[in-house]
PDB file of N, CA and C in Angstrom:
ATOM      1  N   UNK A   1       0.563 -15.617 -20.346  1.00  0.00           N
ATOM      2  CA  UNK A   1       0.898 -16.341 -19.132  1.00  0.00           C
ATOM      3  C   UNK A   1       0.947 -17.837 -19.450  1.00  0.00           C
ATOM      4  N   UNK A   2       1.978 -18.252 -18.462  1.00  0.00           N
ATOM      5  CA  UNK A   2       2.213 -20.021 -19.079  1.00  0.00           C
ATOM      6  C   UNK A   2       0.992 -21.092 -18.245  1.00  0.00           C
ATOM      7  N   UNK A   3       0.697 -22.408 -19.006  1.00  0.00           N
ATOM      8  CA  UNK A   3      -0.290 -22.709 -18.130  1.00  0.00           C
ATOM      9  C   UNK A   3       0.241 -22.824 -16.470  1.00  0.00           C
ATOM     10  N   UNK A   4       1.512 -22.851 -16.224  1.00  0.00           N
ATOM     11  CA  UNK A   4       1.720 -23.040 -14.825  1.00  0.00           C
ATOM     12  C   UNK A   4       1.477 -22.202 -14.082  1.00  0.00           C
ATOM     13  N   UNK A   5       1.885 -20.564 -15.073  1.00  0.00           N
ATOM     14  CA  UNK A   5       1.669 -19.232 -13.643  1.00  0.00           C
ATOM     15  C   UNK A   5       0.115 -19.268 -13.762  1.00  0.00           C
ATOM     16  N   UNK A   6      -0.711 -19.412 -15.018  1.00  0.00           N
ATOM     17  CA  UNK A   6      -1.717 -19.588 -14.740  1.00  0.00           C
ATOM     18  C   UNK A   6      -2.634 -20.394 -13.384  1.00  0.00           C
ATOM     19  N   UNK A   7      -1.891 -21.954 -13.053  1.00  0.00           N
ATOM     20  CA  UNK A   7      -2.393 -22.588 -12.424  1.00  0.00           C
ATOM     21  C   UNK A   7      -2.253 -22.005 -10.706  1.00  0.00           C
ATOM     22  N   UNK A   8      -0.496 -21.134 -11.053  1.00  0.00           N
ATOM     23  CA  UNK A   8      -0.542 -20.424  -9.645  1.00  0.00           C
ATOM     24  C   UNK A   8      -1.253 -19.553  -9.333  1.00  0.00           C
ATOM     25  N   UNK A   9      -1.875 -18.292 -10.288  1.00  0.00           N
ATOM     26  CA  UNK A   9      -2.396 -17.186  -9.980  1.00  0.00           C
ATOM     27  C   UNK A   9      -3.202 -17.952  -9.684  1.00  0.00           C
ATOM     28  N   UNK A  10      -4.524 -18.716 -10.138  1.00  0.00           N
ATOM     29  CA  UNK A  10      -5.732 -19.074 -10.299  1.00  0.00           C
ATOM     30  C   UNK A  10      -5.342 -19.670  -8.304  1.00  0.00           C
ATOM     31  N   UNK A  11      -4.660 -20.271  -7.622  1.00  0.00           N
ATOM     32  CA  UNK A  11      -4.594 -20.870  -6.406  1.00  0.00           C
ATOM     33  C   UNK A  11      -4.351 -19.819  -5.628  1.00  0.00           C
ATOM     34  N   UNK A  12      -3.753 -18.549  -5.843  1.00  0.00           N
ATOM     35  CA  UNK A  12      -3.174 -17.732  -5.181  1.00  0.00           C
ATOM     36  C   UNK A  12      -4.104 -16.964  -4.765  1.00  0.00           C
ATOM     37  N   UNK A  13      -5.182 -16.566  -5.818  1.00  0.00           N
ATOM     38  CA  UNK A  13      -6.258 -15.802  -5.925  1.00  0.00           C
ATOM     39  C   UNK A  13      -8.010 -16.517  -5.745  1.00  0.00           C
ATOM     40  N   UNK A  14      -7.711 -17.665  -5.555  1.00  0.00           N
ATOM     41  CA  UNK A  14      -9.235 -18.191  -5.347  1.00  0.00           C
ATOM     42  C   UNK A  14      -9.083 -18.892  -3.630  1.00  0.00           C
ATOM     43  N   UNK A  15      -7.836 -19.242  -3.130  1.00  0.00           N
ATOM     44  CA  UNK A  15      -7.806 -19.685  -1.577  1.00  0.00           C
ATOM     45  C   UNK A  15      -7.471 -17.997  -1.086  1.00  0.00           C
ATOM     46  N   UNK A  16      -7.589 -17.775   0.375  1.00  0.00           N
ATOM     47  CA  UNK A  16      -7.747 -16.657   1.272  1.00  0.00           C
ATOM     48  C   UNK A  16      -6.232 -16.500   0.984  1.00  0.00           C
ATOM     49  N   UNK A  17      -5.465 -17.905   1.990  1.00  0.00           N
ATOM     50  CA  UNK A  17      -4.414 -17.885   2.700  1.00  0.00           C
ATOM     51  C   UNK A  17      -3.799 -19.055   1.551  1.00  0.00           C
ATOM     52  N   UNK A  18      -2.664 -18.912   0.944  1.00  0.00           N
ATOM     53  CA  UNK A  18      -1.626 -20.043   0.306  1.00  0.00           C
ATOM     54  C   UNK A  18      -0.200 -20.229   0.723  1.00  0.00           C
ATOM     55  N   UNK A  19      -0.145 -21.235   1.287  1.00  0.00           N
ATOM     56  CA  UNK A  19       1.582 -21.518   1.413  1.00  0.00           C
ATOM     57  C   UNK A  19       2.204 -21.944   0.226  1.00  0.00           C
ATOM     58  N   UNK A  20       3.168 -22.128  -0.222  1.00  0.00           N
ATOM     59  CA  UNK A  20       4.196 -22.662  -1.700  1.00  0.00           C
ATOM     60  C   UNK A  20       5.181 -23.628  -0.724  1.00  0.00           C
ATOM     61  N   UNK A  21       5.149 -24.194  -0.688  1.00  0.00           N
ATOM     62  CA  UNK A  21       6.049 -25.060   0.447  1.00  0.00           C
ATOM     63  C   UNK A  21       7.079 -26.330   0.104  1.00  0.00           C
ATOM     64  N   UNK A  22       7.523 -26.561   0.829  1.00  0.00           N
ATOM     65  CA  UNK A  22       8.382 -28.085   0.628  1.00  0.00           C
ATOM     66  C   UNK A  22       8.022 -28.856   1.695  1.00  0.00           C
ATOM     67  N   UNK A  23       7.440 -29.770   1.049  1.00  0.00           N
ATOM     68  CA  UNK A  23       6.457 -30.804   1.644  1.00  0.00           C
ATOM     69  C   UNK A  23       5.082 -30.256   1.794  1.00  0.00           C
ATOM     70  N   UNK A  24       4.793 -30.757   2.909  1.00  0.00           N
ATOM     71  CA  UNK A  24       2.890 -30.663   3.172  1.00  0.00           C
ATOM     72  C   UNK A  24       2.626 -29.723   4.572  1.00  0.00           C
ATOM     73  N   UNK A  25       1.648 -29.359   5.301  1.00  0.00           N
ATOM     74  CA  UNK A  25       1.204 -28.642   6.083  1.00  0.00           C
ATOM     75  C   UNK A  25       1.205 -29.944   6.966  1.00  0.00           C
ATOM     76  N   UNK A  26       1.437 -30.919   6.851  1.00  0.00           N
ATOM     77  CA  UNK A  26       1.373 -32.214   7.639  1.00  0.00           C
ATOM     78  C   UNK A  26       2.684 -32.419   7.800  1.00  0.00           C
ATOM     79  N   UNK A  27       3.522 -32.428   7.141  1.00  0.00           N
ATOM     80  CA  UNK A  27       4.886 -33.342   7.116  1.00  0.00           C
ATOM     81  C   UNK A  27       5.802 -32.573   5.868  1.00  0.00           C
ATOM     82  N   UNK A  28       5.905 -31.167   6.699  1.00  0.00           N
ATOM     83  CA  UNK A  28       6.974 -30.684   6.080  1.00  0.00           C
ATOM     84  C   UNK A  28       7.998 -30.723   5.565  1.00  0.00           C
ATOM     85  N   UNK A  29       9.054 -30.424   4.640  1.00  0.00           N
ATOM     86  CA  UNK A  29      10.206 -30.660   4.375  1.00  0.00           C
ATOM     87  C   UNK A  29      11.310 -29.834   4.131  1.00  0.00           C
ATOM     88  N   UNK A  30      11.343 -28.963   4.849  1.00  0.00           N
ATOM     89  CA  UNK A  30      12.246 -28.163   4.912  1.00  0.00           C
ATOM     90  C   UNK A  30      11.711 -27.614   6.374  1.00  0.00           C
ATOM     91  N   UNK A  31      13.092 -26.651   7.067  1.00  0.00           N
ATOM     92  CA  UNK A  31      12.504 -26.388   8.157  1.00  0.00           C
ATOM     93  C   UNK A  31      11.998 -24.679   8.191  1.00  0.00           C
ATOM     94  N   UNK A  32      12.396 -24.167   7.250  1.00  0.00           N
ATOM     95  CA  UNK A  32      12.045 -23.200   6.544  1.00  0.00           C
ATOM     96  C   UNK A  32      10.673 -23.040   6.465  1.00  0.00           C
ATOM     97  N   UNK A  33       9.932 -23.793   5.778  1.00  0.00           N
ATOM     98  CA  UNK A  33       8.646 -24.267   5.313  1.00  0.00           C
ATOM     99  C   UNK A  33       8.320 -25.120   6.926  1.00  0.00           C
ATOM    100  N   UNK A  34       8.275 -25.336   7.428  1.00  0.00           N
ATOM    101  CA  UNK A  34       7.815 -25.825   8.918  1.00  0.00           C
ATOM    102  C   UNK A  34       7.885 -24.812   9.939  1.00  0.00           C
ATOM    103  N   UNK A  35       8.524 -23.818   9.836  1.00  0.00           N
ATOM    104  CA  UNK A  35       8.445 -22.886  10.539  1.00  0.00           C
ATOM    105  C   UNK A  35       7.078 -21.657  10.111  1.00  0.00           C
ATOM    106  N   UNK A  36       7.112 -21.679   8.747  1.00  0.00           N
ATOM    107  CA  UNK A  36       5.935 -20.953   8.942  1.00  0.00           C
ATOM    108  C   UNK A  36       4.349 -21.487   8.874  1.00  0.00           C
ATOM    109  N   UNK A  37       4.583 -23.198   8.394  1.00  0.00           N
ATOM    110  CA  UNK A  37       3.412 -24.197   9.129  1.00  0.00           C
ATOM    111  C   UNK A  37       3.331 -23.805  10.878  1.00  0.00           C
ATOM    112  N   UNK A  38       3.834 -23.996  11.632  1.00  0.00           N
ATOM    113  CA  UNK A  38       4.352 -23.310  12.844  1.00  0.00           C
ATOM    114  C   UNK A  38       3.265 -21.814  13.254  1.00  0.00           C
ATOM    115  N   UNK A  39       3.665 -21.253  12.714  1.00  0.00           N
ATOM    116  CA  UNK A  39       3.087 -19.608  12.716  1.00  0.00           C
ATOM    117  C   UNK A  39       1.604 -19.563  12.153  1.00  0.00           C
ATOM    118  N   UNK A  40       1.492 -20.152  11.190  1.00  0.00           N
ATOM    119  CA  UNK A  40      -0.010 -19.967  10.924  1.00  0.00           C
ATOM    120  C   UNK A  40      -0.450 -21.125  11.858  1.00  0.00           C
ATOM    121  N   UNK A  41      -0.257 -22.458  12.017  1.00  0.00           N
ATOM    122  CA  UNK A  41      -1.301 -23.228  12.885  1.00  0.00           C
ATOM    123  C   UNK A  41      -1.197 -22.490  14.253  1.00  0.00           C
ATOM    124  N   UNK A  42      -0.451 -21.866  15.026  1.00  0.00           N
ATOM    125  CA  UNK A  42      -0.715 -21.556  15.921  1.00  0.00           C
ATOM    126  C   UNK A  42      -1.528 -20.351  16.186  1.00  0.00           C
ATOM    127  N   UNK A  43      -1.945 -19.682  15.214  1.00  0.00           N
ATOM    128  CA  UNK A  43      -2.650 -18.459  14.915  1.00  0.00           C
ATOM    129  C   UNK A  43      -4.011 -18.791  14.534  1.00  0.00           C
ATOM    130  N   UNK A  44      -3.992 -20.181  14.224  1.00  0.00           N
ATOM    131  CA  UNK A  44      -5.245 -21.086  13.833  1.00  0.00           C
ATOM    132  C   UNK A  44      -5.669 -20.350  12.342  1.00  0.00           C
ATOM    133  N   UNK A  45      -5.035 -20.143  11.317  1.00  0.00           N
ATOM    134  CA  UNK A  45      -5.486 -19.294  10.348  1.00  0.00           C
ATOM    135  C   UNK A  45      -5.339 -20.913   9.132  1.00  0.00           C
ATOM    136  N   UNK A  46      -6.562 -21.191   8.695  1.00  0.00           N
ATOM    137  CA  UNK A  46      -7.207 -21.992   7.892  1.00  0.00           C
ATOM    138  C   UNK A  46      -6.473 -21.428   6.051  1.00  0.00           C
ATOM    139  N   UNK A  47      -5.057 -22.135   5.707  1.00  0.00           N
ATOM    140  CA  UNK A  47      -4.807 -22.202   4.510  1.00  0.00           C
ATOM    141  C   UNK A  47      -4.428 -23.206   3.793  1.00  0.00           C
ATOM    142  N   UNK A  48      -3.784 -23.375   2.295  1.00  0.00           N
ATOM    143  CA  UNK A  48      -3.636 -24.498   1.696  1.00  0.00           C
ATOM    144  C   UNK A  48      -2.642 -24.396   1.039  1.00  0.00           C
ATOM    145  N   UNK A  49      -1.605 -25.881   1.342  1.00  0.00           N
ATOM    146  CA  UNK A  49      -0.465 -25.733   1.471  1.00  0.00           C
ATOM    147  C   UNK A  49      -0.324 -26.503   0.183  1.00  0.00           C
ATOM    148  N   UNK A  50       0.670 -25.949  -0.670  1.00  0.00           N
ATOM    149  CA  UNK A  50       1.156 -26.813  -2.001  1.00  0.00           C
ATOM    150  C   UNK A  50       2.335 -26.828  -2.077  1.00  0.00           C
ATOM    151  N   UNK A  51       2.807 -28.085  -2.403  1.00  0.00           N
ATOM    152  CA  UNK A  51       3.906 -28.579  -2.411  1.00  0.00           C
ATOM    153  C   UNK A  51       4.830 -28.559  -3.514  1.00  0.00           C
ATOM    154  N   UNK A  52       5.463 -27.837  -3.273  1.00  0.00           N
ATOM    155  CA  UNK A  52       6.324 -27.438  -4.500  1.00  0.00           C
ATOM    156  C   UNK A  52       7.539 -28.630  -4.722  1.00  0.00           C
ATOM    157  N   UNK A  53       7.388 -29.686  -4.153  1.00  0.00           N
ATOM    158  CA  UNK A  53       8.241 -30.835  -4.052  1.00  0.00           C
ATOM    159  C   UNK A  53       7.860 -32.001  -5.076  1.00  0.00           C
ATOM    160  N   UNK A  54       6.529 -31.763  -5.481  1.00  0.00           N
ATOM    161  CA  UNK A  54       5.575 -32.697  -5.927  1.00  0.00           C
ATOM    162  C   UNK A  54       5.389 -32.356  -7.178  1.00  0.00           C
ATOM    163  N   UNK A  55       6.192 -31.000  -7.928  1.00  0.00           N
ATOM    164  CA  UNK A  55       5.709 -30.828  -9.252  1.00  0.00           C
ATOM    165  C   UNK A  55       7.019 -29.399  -9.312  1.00  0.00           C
ATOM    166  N   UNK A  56       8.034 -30.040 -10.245  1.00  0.00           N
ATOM    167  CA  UNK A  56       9.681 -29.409 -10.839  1.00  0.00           C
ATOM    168  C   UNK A  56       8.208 -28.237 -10.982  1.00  0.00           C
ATOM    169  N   UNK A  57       7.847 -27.976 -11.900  1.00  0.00           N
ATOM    170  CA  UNK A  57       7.423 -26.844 -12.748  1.00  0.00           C
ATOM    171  C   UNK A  57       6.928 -25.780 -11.629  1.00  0.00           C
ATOM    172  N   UNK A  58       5.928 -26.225 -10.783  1.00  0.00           N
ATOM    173  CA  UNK A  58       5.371 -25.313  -9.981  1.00  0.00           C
ATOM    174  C   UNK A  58       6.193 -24.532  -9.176  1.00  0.00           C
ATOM    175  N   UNK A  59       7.566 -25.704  -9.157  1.00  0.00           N
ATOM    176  CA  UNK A  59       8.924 -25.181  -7.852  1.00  0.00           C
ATOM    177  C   UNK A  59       9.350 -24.073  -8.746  1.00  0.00           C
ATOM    178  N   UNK A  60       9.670 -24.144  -9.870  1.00  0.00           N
ATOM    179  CA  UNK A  60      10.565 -23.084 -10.649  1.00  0.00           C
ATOM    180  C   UNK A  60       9.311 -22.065 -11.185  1.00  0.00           C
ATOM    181  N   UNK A  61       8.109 -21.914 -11.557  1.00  0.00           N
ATOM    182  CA  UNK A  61       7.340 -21.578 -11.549  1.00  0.00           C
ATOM    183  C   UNK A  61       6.956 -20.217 -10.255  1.00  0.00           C
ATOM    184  N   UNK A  62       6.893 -20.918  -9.565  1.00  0.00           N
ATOM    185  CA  UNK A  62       6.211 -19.728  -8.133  1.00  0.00           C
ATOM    186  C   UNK A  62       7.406 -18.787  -8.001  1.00  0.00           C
ATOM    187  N   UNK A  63       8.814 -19.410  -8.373  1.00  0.00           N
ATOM    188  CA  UNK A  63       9.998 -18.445  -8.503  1.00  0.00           C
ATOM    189  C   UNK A  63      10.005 -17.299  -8.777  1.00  0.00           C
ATOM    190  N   UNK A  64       9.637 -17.136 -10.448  1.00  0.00           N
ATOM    191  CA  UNK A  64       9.535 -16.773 -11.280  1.00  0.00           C
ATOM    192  C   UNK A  64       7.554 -15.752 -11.182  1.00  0.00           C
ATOM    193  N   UNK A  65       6.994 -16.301 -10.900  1.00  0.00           N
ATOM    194  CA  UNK A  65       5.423 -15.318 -10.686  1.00  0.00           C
ATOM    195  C   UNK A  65       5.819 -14.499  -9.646  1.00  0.00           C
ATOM    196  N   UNK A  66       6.378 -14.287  -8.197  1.00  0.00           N
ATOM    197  CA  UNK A  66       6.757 -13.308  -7.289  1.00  0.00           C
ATOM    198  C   UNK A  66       7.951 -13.258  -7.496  1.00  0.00           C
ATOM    199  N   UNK A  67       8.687 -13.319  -8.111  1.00  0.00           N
ATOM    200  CA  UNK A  67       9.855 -12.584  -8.325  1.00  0.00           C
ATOM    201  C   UNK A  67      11.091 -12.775  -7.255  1.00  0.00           C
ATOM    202  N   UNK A  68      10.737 -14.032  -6.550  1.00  0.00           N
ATOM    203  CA  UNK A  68      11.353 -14.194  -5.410  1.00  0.00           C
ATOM    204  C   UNK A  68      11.963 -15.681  -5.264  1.00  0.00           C
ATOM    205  N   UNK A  69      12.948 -15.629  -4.966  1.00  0.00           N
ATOM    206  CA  UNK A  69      13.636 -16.571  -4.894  1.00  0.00           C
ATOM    207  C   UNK A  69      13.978 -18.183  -4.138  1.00  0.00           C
ATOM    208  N   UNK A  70      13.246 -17.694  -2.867  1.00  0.00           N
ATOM    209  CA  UNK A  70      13.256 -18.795  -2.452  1.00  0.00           C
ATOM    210  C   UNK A  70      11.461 -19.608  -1.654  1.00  0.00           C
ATOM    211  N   UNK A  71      11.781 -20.769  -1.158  1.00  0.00           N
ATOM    212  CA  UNK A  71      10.505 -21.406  -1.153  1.00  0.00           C
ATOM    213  C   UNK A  71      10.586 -21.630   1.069  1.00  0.00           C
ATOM    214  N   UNK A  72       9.519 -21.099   1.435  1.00  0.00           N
ATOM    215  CA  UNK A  72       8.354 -21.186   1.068  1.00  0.00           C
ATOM    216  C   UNK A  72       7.742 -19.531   1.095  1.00  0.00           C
ATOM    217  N   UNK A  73       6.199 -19.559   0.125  1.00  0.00           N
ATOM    218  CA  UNK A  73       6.035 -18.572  -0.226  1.00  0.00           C
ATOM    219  C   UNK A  73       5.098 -18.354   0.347  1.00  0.00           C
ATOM    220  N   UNK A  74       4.201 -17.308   1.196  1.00  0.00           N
ATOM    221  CA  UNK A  74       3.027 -17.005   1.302  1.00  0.00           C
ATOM    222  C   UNK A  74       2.421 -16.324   0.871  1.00  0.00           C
ATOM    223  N   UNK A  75       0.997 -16.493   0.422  1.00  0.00           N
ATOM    224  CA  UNK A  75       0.228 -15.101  -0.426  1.00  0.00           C
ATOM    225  C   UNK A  75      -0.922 -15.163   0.900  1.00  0.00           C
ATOM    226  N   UNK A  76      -1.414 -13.875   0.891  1.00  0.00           N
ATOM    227  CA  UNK A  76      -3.236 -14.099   1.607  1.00  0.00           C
ATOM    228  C   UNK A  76      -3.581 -12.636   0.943  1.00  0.00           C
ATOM    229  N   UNK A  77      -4.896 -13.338   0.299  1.00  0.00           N
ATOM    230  CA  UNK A  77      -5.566 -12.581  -0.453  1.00  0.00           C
ATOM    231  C   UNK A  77      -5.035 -12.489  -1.396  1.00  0.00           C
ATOM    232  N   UNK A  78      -4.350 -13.031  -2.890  1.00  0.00           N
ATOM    233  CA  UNK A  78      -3.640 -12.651  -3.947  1.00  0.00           C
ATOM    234  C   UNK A  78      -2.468 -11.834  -3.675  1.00  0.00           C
ATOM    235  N   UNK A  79      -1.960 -11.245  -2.631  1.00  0.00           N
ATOM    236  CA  UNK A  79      -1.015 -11.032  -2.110  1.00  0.00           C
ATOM    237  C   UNK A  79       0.095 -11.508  -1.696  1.00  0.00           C
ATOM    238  N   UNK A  80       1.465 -11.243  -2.346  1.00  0.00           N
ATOM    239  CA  UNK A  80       2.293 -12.165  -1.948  1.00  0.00           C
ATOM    240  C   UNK A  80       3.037 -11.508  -0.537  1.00  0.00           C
ATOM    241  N   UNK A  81       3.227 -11.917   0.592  1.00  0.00           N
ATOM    242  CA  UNK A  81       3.591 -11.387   1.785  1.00  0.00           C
ATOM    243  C   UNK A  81       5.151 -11.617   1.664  1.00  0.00           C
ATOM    244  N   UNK A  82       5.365 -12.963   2.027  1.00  0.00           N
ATOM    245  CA  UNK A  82       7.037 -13.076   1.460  1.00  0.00           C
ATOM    246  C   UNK A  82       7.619 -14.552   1.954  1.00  0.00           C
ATOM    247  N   UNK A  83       8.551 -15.048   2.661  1.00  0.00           N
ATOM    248  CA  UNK A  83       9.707 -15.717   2.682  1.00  0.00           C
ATOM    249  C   UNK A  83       9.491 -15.978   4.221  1.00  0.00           C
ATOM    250  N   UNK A  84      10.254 -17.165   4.930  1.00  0.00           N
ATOM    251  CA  UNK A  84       9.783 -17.356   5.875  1.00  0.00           C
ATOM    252  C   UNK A  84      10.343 -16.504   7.294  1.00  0.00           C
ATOM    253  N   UNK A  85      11.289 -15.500   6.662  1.00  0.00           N
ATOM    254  CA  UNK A  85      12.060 -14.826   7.610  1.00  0.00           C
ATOM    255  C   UNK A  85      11.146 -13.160   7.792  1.00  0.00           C
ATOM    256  N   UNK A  86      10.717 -13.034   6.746  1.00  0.00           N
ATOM    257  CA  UNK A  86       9.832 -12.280   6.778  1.00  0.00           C
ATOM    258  C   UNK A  86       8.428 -12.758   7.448  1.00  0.00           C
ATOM    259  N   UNK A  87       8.032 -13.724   7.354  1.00  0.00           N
ATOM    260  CA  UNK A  87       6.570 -13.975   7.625  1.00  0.00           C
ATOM    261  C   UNK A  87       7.000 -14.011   9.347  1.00  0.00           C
ATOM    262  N   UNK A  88       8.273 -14.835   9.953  1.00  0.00           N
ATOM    263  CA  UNK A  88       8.556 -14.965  11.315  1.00  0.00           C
ATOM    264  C   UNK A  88       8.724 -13.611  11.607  1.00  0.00           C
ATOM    265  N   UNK A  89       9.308 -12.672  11.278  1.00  0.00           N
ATOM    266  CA  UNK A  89       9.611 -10.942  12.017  1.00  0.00           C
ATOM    267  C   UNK A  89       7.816 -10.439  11.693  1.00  0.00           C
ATOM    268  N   UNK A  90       7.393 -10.273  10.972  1.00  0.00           N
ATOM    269  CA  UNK A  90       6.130 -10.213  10.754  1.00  0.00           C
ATOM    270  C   UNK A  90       5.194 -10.449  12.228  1.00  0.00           C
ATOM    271  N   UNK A  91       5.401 -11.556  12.126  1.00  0.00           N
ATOM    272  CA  UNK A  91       4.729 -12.360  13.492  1.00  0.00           C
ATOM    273  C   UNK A  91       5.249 -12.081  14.655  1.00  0.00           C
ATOM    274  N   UNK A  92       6.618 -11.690  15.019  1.00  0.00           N
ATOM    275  CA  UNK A  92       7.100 -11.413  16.068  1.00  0.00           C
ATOM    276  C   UNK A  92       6.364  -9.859  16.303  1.00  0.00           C
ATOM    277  N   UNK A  93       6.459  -9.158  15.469  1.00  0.00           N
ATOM    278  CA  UNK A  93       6.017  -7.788  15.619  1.00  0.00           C
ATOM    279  C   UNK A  93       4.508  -7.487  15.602  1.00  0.00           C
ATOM    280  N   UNK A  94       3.874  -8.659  15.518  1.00  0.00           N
ATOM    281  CA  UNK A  94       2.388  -8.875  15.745  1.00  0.00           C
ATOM    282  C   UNK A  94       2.149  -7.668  14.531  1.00  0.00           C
ATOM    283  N   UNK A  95       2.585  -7.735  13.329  1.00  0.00           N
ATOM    284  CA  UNK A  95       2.252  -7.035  11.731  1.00  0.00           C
ATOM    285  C   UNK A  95       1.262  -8.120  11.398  1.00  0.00           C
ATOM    286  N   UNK A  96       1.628  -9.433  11.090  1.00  0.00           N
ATOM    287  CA  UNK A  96       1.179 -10.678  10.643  1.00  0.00           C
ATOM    288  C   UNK A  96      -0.279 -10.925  11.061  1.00  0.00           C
ATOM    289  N   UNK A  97      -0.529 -10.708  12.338  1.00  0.00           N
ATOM    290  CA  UNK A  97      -1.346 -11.012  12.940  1.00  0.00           C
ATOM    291  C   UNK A  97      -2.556  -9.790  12.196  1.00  0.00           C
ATOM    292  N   UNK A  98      -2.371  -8.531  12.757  1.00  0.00           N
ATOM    293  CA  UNK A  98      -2.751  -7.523  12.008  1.00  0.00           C
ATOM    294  C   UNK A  98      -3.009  -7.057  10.648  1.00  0.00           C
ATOM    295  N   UNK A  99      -2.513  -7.940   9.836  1.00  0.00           N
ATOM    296  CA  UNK A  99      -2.762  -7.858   8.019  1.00  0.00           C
ATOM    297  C   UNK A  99      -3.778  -9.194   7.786  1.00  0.00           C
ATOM    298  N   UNK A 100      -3.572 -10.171   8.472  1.00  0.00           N
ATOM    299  CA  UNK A 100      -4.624 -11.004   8.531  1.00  0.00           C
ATOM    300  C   UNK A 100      -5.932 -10.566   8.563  1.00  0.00           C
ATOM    301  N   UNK A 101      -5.976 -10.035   9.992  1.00  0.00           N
ATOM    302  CA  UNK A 101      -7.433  -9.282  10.593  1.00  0.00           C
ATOM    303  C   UNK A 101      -8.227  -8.327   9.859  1.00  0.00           C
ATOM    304  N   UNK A 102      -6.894  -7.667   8.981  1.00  0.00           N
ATOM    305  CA  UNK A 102      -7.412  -6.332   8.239  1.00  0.00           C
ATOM    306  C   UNK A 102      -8.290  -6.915   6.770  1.00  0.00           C
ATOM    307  N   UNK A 103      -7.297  -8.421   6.509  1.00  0.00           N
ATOM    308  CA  UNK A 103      -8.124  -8.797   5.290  1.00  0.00           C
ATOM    309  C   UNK A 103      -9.204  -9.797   5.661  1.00  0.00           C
ATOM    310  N   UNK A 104      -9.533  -9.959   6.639  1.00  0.00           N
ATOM    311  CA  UNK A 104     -10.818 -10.374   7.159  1.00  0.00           C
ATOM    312  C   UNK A 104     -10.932 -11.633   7.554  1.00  0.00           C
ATOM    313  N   UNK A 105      -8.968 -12.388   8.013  1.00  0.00           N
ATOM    314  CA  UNK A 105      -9.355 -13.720   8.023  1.00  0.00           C
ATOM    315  C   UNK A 105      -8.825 -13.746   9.636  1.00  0.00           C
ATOM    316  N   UNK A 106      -9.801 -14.620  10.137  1.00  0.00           N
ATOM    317  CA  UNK A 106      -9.659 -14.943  11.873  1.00  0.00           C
ATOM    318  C   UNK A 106      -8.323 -15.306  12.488  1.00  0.00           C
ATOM    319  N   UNK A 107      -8.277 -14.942  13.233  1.00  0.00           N
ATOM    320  CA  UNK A 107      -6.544 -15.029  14.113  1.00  0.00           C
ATOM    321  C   UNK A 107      -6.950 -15.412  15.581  1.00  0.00           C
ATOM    322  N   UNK A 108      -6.226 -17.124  15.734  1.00  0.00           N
ATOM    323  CA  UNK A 108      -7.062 -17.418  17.276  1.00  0.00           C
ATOM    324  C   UNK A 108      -5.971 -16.278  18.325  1.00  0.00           C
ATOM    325  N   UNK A 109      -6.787 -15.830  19.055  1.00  0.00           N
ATOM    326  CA  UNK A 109      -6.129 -15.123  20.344  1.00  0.00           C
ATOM    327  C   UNK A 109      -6.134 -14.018  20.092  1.00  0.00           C
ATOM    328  N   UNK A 110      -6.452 -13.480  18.719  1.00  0.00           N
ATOM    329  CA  UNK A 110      -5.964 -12.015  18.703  1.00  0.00           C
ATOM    330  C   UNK A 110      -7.884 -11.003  19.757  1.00  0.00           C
ATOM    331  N   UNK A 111      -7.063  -9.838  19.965  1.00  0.00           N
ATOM    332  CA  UNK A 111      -8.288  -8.650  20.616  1.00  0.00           C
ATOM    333  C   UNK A 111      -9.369  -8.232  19.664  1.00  0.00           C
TER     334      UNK A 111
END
């Protein structure tokens, strides 16, 4: 493994919840990546957002470790969930909400 997927697994697998993003959990940059800032703050679910804007390697990097193509990425629990069209149908179908809960991390509003 290269030191970069290294540096990803090691983030992917030691935070609960990880975004791969463009820009910040503050001041997004893409709307892609703001939409699923969007979905988790309103779910109040506590993760950490890295900016794949801030480092070429990590952008082409996280590509390449899930096998997936575009940014932004979510993992929870070492798990990669997916893409932001997935994470939004996810959430619409209250799945999202429910895979959270199951891996033990708090969801404001949920029963």
């Amino acid at each position: 493994m290269s030191g970069i997927h290294e540096f990803i697994d090691n983030e992917v697998k030691n935070n609960e919840v990880v975004l791969f993003m463009k820009g910040t959990p503050q001041f997004p940059q893409c709307g892609f990546s703001g939409q699923v800032v969007q979905i988790l703050d309103y779910l109040g679910v506590g993760y950490k957002g890295i900016n794949v804007l801030a480092d070429q390697e990590v952008r082409e990097g996280i590509k390449t470790y899930s096998n997936w193509p575009t940014i932004p990425q979510l993992y929870v629990k070492g798990e990669f969930i997916g893409g932001c069209d997935i994470v939004r149908e996810m959430f619409q179908a209250g799945e999202l909400q429910s895979h959270l809960q199951n891996q033990g991390i708090a969801v404001r509003g949920a029963a």
